[in-house]
N, C-alpha and C. Protein backbone atom coordinates (compact mmCIF):
# COMPACT_ATOMS: atom_id res chain seq x y z
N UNK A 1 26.17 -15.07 -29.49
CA UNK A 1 26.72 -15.06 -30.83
C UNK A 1 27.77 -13.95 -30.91
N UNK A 2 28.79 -14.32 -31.29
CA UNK A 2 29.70 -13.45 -32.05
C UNK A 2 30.29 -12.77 -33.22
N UNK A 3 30.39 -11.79 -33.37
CA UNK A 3 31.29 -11.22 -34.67
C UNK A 3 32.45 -10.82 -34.78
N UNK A 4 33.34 -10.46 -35.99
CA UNK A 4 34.39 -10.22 -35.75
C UNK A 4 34.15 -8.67 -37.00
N UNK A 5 34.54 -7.90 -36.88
CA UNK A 5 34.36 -6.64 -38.27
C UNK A 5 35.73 -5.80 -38.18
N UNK A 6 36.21 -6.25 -39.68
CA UNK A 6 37.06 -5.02 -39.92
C UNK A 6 36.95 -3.72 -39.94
N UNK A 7 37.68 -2.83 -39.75
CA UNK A 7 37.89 -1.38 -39.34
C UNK A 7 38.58 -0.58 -40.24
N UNK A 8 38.47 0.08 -40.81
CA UNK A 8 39.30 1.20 -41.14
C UNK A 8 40.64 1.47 -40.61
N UNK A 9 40.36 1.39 -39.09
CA UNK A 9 41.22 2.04 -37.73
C UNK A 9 41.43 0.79 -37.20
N UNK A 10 41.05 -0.38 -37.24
CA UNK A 10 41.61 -1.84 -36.79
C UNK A 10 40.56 -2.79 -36.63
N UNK A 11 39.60 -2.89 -35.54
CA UNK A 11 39.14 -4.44 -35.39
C UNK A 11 38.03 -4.48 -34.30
N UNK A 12 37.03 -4.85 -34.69
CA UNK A 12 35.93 -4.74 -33.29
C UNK A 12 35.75 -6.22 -33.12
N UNK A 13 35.51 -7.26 -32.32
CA UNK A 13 35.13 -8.53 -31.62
C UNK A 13 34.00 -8.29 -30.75
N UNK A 14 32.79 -8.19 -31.48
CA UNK A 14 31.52 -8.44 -30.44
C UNK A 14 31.36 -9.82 -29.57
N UNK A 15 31.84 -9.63 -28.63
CA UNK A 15 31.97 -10.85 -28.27
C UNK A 15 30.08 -11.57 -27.11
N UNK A 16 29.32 -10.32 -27.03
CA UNK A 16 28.23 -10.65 -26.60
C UNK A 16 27.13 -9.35 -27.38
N UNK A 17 26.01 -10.00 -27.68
CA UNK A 17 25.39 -8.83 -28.17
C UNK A 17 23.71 -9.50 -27.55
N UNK A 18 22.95 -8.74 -26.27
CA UNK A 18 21.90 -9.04 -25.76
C UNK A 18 20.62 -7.88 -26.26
N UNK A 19 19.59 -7.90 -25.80
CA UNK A 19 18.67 -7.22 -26.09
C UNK A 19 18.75 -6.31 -24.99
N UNK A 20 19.81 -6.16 -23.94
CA UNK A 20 20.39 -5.24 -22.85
C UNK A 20 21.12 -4.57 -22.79
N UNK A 21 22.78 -5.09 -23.52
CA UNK A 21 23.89 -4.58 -23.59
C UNK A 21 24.50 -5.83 -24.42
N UNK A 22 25.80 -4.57 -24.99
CA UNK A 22 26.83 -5.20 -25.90
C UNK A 22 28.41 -5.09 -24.97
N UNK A 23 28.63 -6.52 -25.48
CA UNK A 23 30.44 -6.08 -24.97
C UNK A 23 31.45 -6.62 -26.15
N UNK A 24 32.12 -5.45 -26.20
CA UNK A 24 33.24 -5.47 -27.78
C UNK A 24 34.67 -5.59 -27.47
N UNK A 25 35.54 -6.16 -27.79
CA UNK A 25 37.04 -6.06 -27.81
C UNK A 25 37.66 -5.57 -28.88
N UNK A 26 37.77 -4.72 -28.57
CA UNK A 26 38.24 -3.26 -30.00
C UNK A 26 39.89 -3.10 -29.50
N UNK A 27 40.08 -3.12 -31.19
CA UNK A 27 41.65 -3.30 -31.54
C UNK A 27 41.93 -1.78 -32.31
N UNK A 28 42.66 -1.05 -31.98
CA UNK A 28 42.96 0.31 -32.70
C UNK A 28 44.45 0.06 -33.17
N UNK A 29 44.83 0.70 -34.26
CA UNK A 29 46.20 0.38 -34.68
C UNK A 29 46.73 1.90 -34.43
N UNK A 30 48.29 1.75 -33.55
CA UNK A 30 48.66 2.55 -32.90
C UNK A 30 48.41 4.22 -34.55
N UNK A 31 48.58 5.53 -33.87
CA UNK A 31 47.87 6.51 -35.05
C UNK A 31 46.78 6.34 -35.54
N UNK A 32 45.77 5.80 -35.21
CA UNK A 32 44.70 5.59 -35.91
C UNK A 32 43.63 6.32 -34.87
N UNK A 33 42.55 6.76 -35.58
CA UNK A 33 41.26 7.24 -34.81
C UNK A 33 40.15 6.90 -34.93
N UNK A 34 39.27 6.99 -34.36
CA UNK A 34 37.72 6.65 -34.62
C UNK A 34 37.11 7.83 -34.98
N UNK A 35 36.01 7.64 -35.79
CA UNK A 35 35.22 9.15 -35.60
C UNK A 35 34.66 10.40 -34.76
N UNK A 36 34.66 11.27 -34.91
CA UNK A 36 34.31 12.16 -33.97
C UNK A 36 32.76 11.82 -33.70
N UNK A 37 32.30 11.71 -33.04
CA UNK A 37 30.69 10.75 -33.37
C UNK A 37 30.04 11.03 -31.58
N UNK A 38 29.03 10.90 -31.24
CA UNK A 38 28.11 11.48 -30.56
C UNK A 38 27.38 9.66 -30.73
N UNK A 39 26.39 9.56 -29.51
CA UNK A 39 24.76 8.87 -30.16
C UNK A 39 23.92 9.69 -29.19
N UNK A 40 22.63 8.96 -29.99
CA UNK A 40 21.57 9.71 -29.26
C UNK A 40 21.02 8.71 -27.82
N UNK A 41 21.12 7.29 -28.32
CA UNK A 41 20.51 6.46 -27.01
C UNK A 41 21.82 6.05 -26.40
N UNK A 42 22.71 5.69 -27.33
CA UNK A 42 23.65 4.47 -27.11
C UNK A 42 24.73 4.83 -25.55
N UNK A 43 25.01 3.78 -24.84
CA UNK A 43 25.77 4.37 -23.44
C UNK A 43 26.59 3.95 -23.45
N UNK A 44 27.87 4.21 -23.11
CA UNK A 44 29.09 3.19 -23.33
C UNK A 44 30.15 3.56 -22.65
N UNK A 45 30.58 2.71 -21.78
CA UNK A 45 32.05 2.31 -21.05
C UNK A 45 32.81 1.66 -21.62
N UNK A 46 34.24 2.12 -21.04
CA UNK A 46 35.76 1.68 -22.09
C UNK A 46 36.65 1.20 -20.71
N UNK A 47 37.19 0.19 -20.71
CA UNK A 47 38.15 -0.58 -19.94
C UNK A 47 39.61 -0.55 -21.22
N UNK A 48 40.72 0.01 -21.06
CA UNK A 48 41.84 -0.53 -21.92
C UNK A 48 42.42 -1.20 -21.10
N UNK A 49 42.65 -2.35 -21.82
CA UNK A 49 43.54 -3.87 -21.35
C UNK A 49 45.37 -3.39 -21.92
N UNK A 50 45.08 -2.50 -23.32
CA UNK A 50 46.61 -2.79 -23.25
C UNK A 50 46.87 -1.31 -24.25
N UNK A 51 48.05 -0.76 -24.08
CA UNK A 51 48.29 0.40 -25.03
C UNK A 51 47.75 1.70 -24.36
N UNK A 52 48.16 2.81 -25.52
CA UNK A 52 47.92 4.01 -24.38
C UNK A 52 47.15 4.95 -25.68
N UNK A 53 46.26 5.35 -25.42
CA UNK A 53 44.74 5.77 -25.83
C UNK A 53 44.26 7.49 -25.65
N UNK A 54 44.25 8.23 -26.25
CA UNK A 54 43.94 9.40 -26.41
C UNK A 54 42.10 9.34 -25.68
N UNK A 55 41.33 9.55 -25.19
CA UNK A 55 39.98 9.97 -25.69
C UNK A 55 39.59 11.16 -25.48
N UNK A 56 38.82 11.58 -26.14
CA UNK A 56 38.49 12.98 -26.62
C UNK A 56 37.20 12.65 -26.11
N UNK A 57 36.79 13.18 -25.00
CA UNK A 57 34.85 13.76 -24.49
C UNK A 57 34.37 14.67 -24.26
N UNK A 58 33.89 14.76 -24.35
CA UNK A 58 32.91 16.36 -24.32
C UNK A 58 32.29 16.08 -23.04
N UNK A 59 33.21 18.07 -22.14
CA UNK A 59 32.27 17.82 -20.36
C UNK A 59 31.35 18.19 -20.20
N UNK A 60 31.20 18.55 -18.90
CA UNK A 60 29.89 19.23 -18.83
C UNK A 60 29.54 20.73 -19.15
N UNK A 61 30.85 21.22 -19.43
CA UNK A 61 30.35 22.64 -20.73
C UNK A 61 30.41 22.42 -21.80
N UNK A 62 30.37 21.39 -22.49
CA UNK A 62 30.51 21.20 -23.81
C UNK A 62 31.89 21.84 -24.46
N UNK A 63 32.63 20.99 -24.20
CA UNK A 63 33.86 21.37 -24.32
C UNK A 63 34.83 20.07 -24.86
N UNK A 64 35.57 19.86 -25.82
CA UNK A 64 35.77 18.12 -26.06
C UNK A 64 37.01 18.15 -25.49
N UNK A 65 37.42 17.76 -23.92
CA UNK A 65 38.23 17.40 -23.28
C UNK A 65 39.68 16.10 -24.14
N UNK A 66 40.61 16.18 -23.85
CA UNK A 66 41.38 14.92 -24.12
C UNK A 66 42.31 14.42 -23.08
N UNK A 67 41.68 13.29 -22.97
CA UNK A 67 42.35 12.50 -21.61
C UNK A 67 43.33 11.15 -21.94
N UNK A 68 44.33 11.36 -21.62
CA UNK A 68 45.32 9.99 -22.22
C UNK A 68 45.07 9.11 -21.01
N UNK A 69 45.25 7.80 -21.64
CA UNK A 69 44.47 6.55 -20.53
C UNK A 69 45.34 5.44 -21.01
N UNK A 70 45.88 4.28 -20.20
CA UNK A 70 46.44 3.66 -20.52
C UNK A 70 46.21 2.30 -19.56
N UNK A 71 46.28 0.79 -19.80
CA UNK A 71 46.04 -0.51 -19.10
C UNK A 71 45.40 0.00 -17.63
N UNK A 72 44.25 -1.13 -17.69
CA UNK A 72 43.88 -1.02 -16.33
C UNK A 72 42.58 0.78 -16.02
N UNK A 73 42.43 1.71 -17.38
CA UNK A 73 41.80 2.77 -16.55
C UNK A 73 41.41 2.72 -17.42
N UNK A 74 39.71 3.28 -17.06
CA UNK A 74 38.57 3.04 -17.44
C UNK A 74 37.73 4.53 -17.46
N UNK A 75 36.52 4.43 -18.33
CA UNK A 75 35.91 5.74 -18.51
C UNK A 75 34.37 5.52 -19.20
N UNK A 76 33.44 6.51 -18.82
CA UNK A 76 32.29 6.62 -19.10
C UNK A 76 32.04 7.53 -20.16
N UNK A 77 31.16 6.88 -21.59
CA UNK A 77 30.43 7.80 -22.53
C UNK A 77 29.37 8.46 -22.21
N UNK A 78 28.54 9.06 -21.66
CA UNK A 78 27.56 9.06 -21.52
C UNK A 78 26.22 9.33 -22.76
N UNK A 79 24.90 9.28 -22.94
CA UNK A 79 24.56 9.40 -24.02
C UNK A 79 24.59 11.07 -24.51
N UNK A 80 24.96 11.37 -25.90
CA UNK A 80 24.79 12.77 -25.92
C UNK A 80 26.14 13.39 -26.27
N UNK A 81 27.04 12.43 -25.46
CA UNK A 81 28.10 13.28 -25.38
C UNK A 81 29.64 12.92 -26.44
N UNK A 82 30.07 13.74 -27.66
CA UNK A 82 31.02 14.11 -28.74
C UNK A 82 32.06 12.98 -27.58
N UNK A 83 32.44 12.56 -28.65
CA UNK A 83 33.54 11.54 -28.12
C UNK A 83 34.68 11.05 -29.72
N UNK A 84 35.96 10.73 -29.09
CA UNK A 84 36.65 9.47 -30.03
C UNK A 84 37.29 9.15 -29.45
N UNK A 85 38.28 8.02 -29.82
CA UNK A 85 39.26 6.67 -29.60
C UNK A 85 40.00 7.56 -30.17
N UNK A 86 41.66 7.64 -29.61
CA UNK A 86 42.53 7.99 -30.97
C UNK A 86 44.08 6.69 -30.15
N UNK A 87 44.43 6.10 -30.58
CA UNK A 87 45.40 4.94 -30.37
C UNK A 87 46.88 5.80 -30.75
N UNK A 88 47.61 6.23 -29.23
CA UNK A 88 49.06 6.65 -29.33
C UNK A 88 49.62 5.15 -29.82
N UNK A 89 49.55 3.98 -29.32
CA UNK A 89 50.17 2.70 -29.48
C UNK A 89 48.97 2.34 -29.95
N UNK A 90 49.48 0.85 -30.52
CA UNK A 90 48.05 0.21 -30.76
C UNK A 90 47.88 -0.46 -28.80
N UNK A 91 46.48 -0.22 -29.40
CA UNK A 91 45.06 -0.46 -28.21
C UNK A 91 44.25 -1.22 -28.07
N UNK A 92 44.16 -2.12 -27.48
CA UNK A 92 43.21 -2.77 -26.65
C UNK A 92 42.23 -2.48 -26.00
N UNK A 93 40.67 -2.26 -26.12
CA UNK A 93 39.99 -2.20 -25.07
C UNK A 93 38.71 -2.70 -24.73
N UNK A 94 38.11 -3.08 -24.27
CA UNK A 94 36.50 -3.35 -24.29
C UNK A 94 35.51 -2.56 -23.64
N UNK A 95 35.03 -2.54 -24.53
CA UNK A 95 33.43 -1.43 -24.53
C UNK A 95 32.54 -2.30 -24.20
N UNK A 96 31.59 -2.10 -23.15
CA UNK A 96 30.64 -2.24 -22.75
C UNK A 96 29.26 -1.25 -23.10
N UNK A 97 28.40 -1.48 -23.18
CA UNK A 97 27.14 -0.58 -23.83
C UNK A 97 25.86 -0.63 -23.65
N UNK A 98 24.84 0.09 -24.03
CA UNK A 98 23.68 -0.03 -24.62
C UNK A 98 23.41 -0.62 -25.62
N UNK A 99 22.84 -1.62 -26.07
CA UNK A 99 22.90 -2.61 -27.45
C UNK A 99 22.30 -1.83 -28.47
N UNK A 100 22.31 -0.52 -29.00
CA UNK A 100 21.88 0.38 -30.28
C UNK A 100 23.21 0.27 -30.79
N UNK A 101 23.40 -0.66 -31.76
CA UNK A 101 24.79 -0.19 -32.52
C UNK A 101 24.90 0.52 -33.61
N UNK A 102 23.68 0.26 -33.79
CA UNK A 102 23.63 1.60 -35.40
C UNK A 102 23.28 3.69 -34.77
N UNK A 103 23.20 2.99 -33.49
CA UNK A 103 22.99 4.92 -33.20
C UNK A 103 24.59 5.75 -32.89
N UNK A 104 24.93 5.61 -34.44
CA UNK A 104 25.76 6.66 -34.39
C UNK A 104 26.09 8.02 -35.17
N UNK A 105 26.48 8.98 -34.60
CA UNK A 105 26.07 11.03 -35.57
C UNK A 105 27.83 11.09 -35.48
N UNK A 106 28.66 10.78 -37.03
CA UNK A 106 29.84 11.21 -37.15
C UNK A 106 30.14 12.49 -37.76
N UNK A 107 30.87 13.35 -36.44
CA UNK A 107 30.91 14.78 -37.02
C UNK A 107 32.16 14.59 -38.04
N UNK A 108 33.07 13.86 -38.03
CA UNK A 108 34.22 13.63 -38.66
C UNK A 108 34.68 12.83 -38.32
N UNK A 109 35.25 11.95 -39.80
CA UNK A 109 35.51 10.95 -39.53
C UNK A 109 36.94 10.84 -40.56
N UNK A 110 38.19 10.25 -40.37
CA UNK A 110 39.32 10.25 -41.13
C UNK A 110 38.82 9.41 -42.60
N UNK A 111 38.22 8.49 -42.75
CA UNK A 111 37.93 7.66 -43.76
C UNK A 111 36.36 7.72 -44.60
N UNK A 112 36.25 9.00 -44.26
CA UNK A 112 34.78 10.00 -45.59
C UNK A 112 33.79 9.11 -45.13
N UNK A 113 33.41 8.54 -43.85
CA UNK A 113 32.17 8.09 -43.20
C UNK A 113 31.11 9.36 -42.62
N UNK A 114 31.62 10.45 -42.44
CA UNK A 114 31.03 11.41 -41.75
C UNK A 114 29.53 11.18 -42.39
N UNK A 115 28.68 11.87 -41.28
CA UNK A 115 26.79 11.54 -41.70
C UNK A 115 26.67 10.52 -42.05
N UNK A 116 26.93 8.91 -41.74
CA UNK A 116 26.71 7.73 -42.18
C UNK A 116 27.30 6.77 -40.82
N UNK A 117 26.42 5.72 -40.23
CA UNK A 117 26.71 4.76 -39.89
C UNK A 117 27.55 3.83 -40.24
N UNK A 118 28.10 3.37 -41.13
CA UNK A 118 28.81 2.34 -41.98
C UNK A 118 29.83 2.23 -40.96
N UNK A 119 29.81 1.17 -41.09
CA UNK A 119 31.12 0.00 -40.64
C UNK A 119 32.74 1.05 -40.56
């Protein structure tokens, strides 16, 4: 089964959602960001198909790194670890995951979601 959910920041396409893992085709509109957000279970890999992509992760000193990534390169969330999307162009990418989609902790978020899951 599939969904499609509007964004604030553009467009998610769940295009599989198992009792194993999720895989999403997330649309960012170029300037736009995702929340500064953490989970506690959730695991998640990013493939960008198209556009060039800021992400912000936190290493292994706890430190929120920013790595520009663009078609074709790929990267690991691990659980735990401060992360966002921020779209230099608009972006293309698919996330692969842990199927917890509600486990998410937004330290900041551009659109007054912070401390709230919501869409």
């Amino acid at each position: 089964m599939s969904s499609f959910v509007e964004k604030p920041w553009g467009s998610e396409l769940i295009w599989t959602h198992t009792d194993r893992y999720v895989g999403k085709l997330i649309s960012v509109n170029a300037g736009a960001r995702l929340s500064l957000q953490f989970h506690h279970e959730k695991d998640e890999s990013i493939f960008v198909v198209e556009g060039t992509l800021n992400l912000h992760l936190e290493n292994d000193e706890g430190d929120v790194e920013q790595i520009q990534m663009g078609p074709g390169e790929f990267a690991r969330v691990h659980t735990g670890r401060v992360h966002r999307f921020e779209a230099i162009t608009d972006v293309r990418l698919i996330e692969v995951s842990t199927p917890e989609l509600d486990d998410v902790v937004r330290l900041e978020d551009d659109y007054g979601r912070q401390g709230t899951s919501a869409p």
